[in-house]
Protein backbone atom coordinates (compact mmCIF):
# COMPACT_ATOMS: atom_id res chain seq x y z
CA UNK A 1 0.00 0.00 0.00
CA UNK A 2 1.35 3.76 -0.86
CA UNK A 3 1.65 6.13 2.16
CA UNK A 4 -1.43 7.89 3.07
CA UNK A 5 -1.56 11.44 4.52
CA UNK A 6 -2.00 10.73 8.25
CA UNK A 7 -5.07 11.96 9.69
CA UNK A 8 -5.05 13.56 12.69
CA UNK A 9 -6.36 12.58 16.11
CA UNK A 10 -8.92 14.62 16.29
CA UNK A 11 -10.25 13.57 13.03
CA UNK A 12 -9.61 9.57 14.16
CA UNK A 13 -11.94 10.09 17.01
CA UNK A 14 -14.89 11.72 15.16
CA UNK A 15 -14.73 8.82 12.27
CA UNK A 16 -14.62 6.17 15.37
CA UNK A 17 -18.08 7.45 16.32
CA UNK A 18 -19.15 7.78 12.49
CA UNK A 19 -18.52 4.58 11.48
CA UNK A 20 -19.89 2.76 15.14
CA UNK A 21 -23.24 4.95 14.96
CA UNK A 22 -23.42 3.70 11.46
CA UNK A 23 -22.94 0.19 11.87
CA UNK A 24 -24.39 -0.55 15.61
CA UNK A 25 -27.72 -2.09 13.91
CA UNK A 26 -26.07 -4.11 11.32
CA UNK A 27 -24.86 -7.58 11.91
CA UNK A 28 -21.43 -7.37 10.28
CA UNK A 29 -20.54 -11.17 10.59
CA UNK A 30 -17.07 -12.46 10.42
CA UNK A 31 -15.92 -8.89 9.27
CA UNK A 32 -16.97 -7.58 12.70
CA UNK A 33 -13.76 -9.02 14.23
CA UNK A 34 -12.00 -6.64 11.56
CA UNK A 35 -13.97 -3.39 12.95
CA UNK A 36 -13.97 -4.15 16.23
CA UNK A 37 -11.84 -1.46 17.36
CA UNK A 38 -12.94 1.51 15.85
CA UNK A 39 -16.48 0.39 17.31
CA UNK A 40 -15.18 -0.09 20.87
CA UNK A 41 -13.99 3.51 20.29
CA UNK A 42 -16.87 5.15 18.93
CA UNK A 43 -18.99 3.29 21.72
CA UNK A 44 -16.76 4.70 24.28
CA UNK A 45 -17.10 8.08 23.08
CA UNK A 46 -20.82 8.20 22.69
CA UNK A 47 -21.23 6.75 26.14
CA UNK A 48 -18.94 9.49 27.29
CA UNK A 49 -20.88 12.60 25.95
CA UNK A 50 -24.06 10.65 27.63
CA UNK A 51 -22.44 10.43 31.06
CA UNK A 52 -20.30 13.65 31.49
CA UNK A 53 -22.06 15.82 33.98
CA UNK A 54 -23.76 12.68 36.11
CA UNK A 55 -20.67 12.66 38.48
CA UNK A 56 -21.60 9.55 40.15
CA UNK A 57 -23.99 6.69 38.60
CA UNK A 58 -25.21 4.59 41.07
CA UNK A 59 -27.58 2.51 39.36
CA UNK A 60 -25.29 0.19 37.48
CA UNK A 61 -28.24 -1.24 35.37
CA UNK A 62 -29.96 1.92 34.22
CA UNK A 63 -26.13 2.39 32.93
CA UNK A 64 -26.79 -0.45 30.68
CA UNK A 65 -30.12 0.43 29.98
CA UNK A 66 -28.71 3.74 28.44
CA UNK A 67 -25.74 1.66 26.86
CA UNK A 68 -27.99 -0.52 25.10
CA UNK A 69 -29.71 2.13 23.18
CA UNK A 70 -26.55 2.99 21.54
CA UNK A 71 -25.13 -0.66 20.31
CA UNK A 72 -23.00 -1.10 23.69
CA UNK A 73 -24.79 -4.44 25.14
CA UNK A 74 -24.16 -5.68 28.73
CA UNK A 75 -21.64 -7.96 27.69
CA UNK A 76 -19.92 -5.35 25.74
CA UNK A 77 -20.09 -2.67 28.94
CA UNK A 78 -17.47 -3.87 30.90
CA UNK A 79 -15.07 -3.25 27.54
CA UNK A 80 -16.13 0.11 27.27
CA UNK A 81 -16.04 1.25 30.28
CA UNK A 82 -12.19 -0.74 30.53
CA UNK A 83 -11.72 1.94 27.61
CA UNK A 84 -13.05 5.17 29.64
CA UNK A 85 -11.04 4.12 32.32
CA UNK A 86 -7.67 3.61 30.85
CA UNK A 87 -7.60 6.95 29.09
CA UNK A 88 -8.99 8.34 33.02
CA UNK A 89 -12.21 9.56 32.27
CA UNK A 90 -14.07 7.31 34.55
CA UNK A 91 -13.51 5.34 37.78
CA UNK A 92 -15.30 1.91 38.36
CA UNK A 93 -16.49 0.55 41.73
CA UNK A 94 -16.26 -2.93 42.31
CA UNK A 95 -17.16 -5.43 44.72
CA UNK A 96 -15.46 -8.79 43.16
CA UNK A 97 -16.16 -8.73 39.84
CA UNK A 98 -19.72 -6.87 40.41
CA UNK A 99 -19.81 -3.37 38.89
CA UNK A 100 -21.75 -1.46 41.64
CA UNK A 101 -21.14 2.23 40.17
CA UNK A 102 -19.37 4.91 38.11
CA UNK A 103 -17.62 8.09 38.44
CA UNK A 104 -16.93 10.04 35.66
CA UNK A 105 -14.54 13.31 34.65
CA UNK A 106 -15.68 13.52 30.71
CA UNK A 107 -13.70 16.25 29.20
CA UNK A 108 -15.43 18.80 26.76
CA UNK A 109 -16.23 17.31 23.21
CA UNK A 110 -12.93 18.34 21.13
CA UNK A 111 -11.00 16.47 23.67
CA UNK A 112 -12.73 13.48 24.18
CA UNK A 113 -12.11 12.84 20.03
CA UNK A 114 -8.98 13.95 19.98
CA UNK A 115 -8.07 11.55 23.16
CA UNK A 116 -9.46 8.93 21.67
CA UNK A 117 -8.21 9.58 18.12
CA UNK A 118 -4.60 9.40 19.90
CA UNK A 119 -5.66 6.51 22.10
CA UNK A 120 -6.35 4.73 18.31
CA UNK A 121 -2.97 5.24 16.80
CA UNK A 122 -1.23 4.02 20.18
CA UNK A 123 -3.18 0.53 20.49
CA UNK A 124 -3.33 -2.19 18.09
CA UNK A 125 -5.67 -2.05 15.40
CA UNK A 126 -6.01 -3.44 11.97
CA UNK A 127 -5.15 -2.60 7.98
CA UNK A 128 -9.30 -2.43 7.74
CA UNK A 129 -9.65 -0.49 10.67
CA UNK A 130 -7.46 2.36 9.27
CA UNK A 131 -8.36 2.29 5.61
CA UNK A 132 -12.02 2.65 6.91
CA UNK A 133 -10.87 5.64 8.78
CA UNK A 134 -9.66 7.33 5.67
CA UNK A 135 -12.17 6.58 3.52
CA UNK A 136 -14.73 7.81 6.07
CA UNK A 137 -12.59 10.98 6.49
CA UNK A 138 -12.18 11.63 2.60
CA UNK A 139 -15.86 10.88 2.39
CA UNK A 140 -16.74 13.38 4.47
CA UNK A 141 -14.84 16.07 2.85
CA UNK A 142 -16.75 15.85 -0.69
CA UNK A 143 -18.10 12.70 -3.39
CA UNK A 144 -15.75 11.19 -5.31
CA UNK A 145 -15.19 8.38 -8.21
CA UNK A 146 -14.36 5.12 -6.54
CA UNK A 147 -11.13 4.79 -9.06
CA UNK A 148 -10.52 8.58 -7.71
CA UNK A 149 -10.87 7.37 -3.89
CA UNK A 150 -8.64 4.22 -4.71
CA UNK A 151 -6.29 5.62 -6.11
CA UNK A 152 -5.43 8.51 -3.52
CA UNK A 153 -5.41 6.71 -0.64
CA UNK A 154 -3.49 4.36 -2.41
CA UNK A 155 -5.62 0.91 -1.28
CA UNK A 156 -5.05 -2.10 -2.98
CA UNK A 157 -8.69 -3.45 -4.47
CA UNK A 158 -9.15 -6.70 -1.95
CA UNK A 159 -8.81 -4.16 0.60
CA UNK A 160 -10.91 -0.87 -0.19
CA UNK A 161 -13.39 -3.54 -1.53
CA UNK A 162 -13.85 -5.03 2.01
CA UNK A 163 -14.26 -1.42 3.63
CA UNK A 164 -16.86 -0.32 0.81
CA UNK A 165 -18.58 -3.46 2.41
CA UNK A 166 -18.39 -2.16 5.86
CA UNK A 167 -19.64 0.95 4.59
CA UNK A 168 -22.18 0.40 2.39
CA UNK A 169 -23.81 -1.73 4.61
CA UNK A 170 -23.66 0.36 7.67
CA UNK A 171 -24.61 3.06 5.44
CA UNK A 172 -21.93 5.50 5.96
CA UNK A 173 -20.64 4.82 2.05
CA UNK A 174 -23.17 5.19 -0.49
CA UNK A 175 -22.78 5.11 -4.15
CA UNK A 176 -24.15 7.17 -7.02
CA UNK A 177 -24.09 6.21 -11.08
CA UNK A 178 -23.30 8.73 -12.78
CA UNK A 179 -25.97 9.44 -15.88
CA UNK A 180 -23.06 10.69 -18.08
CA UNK A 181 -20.17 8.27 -17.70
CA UNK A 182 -19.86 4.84 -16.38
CA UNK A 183 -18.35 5.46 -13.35
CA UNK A 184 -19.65 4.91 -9.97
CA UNK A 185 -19.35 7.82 -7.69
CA UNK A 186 -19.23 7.01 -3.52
CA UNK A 187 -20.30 9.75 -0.78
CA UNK A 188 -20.43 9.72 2.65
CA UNK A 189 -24.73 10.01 3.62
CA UNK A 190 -23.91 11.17 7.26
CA UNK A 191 -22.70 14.57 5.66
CA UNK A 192 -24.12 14.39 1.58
CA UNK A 193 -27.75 12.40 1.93
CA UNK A 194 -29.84 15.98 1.83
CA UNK A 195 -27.49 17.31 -1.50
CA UNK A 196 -28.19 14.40 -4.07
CA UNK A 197 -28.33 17.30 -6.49
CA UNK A 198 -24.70 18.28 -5.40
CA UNK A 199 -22.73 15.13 -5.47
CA UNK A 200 -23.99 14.94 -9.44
CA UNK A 201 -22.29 18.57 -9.79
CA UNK A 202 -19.21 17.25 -7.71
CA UNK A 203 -18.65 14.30 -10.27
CA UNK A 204 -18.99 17.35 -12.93
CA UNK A 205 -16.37 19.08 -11.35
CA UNK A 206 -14.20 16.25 -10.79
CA UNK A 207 -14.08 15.07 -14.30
CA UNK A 208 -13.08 18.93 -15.67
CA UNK A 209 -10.76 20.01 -13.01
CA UNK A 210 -9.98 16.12 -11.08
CA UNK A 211 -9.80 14.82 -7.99
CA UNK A 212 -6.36 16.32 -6.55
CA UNK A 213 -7.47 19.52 -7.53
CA UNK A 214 -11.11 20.22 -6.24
CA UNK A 215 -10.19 18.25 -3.18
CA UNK A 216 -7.47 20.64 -2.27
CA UNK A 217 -9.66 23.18 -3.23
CA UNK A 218 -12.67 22.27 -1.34
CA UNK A 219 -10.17 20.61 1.86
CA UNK A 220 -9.13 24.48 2.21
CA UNK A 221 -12.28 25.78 3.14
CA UNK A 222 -13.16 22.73 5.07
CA UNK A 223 -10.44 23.22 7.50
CA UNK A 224 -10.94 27.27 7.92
CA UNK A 225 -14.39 27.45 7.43
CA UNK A 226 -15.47 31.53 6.68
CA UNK A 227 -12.18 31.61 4.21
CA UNK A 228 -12.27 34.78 2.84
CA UNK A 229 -12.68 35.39 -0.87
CA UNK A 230 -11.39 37.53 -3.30
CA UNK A 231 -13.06 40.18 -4.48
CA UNK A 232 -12.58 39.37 -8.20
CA UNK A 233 -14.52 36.34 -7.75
CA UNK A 234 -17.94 38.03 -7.95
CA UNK A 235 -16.46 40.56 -10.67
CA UNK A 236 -16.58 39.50 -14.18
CA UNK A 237 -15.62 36.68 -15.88
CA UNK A 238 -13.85 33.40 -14.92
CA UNK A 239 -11.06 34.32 -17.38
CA UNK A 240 -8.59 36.17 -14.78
CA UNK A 241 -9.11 34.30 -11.82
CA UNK A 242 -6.36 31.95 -10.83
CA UNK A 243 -6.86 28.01 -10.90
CA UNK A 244 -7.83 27.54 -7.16
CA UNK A 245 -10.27 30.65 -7.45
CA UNK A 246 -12.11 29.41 -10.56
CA UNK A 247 -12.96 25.60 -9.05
CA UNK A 248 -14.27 28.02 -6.22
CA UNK A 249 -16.61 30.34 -8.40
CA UNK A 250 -17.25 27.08 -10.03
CA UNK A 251 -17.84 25.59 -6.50
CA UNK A 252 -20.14 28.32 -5.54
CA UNK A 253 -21.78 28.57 -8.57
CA UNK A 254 -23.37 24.92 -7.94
CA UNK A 255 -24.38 25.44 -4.63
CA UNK A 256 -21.70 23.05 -3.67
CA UNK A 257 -20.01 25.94 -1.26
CA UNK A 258 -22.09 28.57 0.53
CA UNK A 259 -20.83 32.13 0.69
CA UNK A 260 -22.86 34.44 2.66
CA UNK A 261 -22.07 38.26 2.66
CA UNK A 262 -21.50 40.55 4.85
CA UNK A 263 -20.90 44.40 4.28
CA UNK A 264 -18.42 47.22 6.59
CA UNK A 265 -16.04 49.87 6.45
CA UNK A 266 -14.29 47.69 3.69
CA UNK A 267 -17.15 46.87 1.56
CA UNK A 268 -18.57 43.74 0.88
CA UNK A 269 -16.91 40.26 1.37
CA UNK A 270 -18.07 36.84 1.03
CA UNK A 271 -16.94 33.88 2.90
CA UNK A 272 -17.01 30.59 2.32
CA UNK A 273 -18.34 27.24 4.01
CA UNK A 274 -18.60 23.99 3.23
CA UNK A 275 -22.53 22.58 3.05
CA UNK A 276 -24.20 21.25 6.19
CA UNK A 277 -20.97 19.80 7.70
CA UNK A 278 -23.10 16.70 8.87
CA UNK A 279 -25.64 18.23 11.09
CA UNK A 280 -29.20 17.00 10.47
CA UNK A 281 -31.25 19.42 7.72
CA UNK A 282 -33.87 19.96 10.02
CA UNK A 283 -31.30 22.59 11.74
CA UNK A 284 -30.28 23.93 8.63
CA UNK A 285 -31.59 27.45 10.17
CA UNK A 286 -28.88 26.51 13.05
CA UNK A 287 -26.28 26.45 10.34
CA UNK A 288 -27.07 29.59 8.55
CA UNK A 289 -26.58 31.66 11.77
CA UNK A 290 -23.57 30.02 12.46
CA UNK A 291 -21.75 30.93 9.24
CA UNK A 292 -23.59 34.60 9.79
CA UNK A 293 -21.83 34.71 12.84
CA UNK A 294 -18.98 33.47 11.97
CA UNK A 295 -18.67 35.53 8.56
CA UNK A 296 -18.87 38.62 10.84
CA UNK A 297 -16.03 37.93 12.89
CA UNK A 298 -13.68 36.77 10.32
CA UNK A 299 -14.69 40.30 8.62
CA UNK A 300 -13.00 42.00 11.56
CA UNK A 301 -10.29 39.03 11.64
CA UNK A 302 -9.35 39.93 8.36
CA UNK A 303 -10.68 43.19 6.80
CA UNK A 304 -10.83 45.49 10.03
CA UNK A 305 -9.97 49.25 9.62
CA UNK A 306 -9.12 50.14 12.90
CA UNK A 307 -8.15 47.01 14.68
CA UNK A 308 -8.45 43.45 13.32
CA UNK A 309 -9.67 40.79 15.51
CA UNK A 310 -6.16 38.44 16.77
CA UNK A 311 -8.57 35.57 18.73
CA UNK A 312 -12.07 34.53 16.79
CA UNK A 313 -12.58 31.95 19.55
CA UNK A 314 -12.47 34.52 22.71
CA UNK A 315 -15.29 36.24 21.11
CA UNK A 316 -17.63 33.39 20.31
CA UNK A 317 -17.43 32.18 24.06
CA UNK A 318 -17.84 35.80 25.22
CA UNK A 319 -21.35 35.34 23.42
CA UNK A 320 -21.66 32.43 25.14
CA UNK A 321 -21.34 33.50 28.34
CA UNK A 322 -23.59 35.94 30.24
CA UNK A 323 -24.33 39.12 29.22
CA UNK A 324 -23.67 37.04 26.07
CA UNK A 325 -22.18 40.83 25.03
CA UNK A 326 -18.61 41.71 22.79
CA UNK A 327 -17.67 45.31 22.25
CA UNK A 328 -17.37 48.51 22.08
CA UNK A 329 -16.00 49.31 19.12
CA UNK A 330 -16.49 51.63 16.20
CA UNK A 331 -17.36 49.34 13.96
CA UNK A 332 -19.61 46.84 15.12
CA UNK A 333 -22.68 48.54 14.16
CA UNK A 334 -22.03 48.05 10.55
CA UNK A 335 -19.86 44.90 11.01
CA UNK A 336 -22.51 42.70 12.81
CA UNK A 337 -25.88 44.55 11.18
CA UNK A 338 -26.73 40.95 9.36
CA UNK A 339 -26.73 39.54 12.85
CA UNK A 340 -29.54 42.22 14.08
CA UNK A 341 -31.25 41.25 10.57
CA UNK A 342 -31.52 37.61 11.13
CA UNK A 343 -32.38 37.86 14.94
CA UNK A 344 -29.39 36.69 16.62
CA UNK A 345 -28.53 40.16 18.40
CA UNK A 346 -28.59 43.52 18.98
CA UNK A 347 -26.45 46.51 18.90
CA UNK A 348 -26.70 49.12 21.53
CA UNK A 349 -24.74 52.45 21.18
CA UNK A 350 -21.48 52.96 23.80
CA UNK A 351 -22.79 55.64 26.76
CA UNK A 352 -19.22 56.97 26.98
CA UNK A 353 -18.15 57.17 23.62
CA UNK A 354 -21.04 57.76 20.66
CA UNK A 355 -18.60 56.43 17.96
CA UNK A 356 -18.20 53.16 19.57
CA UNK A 357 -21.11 50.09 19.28
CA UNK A 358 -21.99 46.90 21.47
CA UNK A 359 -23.39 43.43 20.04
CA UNK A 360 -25.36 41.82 22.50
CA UNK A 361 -26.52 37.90 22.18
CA UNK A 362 -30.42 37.10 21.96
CA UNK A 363 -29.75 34.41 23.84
CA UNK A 364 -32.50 31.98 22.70
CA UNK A 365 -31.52 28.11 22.79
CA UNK A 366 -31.74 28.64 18.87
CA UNK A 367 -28.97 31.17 19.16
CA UNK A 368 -26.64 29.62 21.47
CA UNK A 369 -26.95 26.47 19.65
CA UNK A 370 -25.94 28.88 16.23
CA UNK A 371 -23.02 30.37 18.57
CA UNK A 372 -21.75 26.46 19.34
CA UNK A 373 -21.45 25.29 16.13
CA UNK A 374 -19.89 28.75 14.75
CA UNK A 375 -16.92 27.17 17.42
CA UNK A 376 -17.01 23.97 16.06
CA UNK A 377 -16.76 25.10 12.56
CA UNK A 378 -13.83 27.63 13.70
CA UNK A 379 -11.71 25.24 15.55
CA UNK A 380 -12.95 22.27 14.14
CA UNK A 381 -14.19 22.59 10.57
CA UNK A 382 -17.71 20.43 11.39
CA UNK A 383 -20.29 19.90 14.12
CA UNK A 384 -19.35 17.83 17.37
CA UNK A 385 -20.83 20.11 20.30
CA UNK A 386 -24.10 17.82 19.53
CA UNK A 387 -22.78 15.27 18.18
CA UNK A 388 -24.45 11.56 18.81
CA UNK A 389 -26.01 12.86 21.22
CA UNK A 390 -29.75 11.77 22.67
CA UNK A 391 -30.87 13.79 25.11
CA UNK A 392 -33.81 11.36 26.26
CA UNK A 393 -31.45 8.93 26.59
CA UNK A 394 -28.94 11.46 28.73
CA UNK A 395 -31.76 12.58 31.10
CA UNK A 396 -32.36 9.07 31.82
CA UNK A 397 -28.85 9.00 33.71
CA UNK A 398 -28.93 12.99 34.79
CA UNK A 399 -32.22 12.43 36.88
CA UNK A 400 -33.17 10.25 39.76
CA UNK A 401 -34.52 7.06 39.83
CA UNK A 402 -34.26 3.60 39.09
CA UNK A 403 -34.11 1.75 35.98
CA UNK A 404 -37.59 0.37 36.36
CA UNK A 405 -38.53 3.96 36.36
CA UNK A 406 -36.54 4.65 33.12
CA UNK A 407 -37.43 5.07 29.30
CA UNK A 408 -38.45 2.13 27.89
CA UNK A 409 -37.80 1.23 24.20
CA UNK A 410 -38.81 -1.99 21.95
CA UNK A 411 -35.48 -3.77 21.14
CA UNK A 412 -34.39 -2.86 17.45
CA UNK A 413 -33.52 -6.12 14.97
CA UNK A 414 -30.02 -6.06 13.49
CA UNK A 415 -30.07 -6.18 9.83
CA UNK A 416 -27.46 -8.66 7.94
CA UNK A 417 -24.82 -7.14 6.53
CA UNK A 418 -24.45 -7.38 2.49
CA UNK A 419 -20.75 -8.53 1.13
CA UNK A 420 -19.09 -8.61 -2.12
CA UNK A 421 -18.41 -12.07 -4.07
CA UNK A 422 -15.23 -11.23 -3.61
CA UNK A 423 -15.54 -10.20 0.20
CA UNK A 424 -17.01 -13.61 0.95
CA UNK A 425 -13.94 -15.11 -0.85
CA UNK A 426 -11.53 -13.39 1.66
CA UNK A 427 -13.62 -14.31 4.39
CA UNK A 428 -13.63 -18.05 3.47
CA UNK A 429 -9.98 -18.17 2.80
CA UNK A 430 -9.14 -16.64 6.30
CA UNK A 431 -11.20 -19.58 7.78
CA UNK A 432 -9.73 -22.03 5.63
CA UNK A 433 -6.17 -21.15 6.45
CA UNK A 434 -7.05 -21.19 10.17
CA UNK A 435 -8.06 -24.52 9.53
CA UNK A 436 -4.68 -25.65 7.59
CA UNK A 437 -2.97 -24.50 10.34
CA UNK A 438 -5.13 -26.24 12.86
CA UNK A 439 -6.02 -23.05 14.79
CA UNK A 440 -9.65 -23.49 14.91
């Protein structure tokens, strides 16, 4: 296999909980024993966000009441919770080899994946385990041809055929036929499933400009979402822009990338984001004041006349925390008028200076939930804050009682798993060679 771009941690630990939300209702057979770590991960990490904040859980079986809902059975608990302890975020009380409790000390989101990205690359895992990972991870960035995806991460075809198995049938690959070439085109669903329009336009794109290109291109504004854009992109023609800038107008053009405006003391600029960065569609208008918000402040990050903003992230969690307020300064009146617009704030004048402006936070749950995933697209480049979370399921364990007294839910069926002929051949060889060697 060619070298692959390492991914980094952070990135690890968001795919582990991908791929194991994906799969934790499909029966995935003998090639189970080849996922088995990135799903011990991701259910580590989901039980983690669903615990942090309970302090103490006393009631061992309403634990695996909760675990159950998200693939972690009581057999698999123990495992999980082995997990949670070794990288410190829990500590298990035992009487023999009874569990009789919990304590937990769950970091904040970012660095419970990035923990247990790096926990990943410093235990065992296997060839499957990581390929998955980068497929997932390119997948998530934007649709491309399954030669393309190949090709790039440099997989031999036994191999990217068994993860496309994984995938597909835990539904975090899907494929598209292209009506103009025969050439199957795969996309991740947890990020692409509401733009079927737009992964036809990607395969457009990636046959004129190819894959190397537009996924430089579109990785740029993926990892510094609100990327500023030049002004000669909305100015005439295509003819003068540079390379990068026309797949970007091209990009744009499609409805591929958003680019909301916003207008100051240095006239209008646009910014761009990458679409719906896998948060459910329903909260699209969650999204849209996000990038508002966030377009505003990387106006004064990188077009301010007097002063130019030095940390974007001190300012979203001064909006986050009471009097949800940022300011005063001369030019937040103008700067942050789209935010008034749209109903995420308002500006009240300075008392001791008339030229100067604050922006004050309506803080709605609507808007702090917009002001939370403007951080995770500026440190981050997607949504975690919310991630796999189920807040039914989290109240269950936050509030008193037994669990008799819990939420009760009709078990769901696991559905079979659907393999390749030639995934079913590398399954029965492994068994057969076990058997040669008189292992079984």
């Amino acid at each position: 296999m060619n070298r692959r771009e390492e991914i980094d941690p952070l990135k690890i630990g968001i795919r582990c909980q991908d791929i194991q939300t994906s799969v934790q209702d499909v029966d995935l057979g003998a090639l189970g024993a080849e996922t088995k770590n990135i799903r011990l991960l991701g259910m580590a990490e989901r039980l983690a966000i669903h615990i942090r904040g309970t302090d103490v859980i006393d009631d061992y079986k309403k634990l695996e009441y909760v675990s159950s809902q998200f693939g972690i059975d009581a057999i698999m608990l123990p495992n999980v919770l082995d997990v949670l302890s070794e990288v410190a975020w829990v500590r298990v009380r035992k009487k023999g080899s009874n569990i009789l409790g919990v304590e937990e000390s769950v970091p904040y989101f970012k660095d419970i994946y990035s923990e247990i990205g790096q926990y990943y690359k410093d235990t065992r895992h296997s060839e499957i385990e990581d390929a998955a990972i980068a497929v997932t991870d390119t997948l998530a960035l934007c649709p491309i041809g399954e030669e393309d995806l190949k090709n790039k991460l440099g997989l031999e075809s036994r191999l990217f055929k068994l993860v496309l198995d994984v995938g597909r049938s835990g539904k975090f690959i899907g494929d598209y036929e292209s009506h103009e070439a025969d050439e199957r085109i795969l996309y991740s669903p947890l990020y692409w499933v509401e733009n079927p329009e737009k992964v036809d336009a990607m395969y457009r794109l990636l046959k004129q400009y190819g894959a190397e290109s537009l996924l430089s291109a579109f990785g740029k504004i993926r990892e510094y979402q609100g990327y500023p854009l030049s002004d000669g992109l909305f100015k005439g023609g295509k003819e003068a822009l540079s390379a990068e800038d026309e797949i970007l107008f091209e990009l744009i053009k499609r409805g591929v990338l958003l680019a909301p405006k916003v207008n100051s003391f240095r006239g209008e600029k646009n910014f761009a984001f990458t679409p719906y960065v896998g948060i459910p569609i329903e909260e699209k208008v969650i999204l849209e004041k996000a990038m508002a918000v966030l377009a505003c402040i990387r106006y004064g990050e990188h077009f301010g006349l007097i002063t130019k903003i030095k940390y974007p992230g001190i300012i979203l969690d001064r909006l986050l925390q009471a009097p949800h307020t940022i300011g005063s300064h001369s030019e937040i009146r103008k700067q942050y008028a789209i935010l008034v617009v749209r109903g995420i704030g308002k500006v009240f004048p300075d008392k001791t200076d008339s030229e100067r402006w604050y922006f004050r936070l309506i803080d709605t749950e609507e808007n702090i939930k917009a002001i939370k995933l403007a951080k995770d697209l500026l440190l981050i480049g997607e949504a975690v804050s919310g991630k796999g979370i189920e807040e039914k399921l989290q109240s269950v364990l936050l509030c008193s009682g037994s669990y008799e007294e819990s939420l009760r839910v009709l078990p769901k069926l696991r559905k079979p798993a659907k393999f390749s002929r030639e995934t079913q051949k590398h399954i029965l060889n492994e068994v057969l060679d076990l058997a040669r060697g008189g292992k079984l």
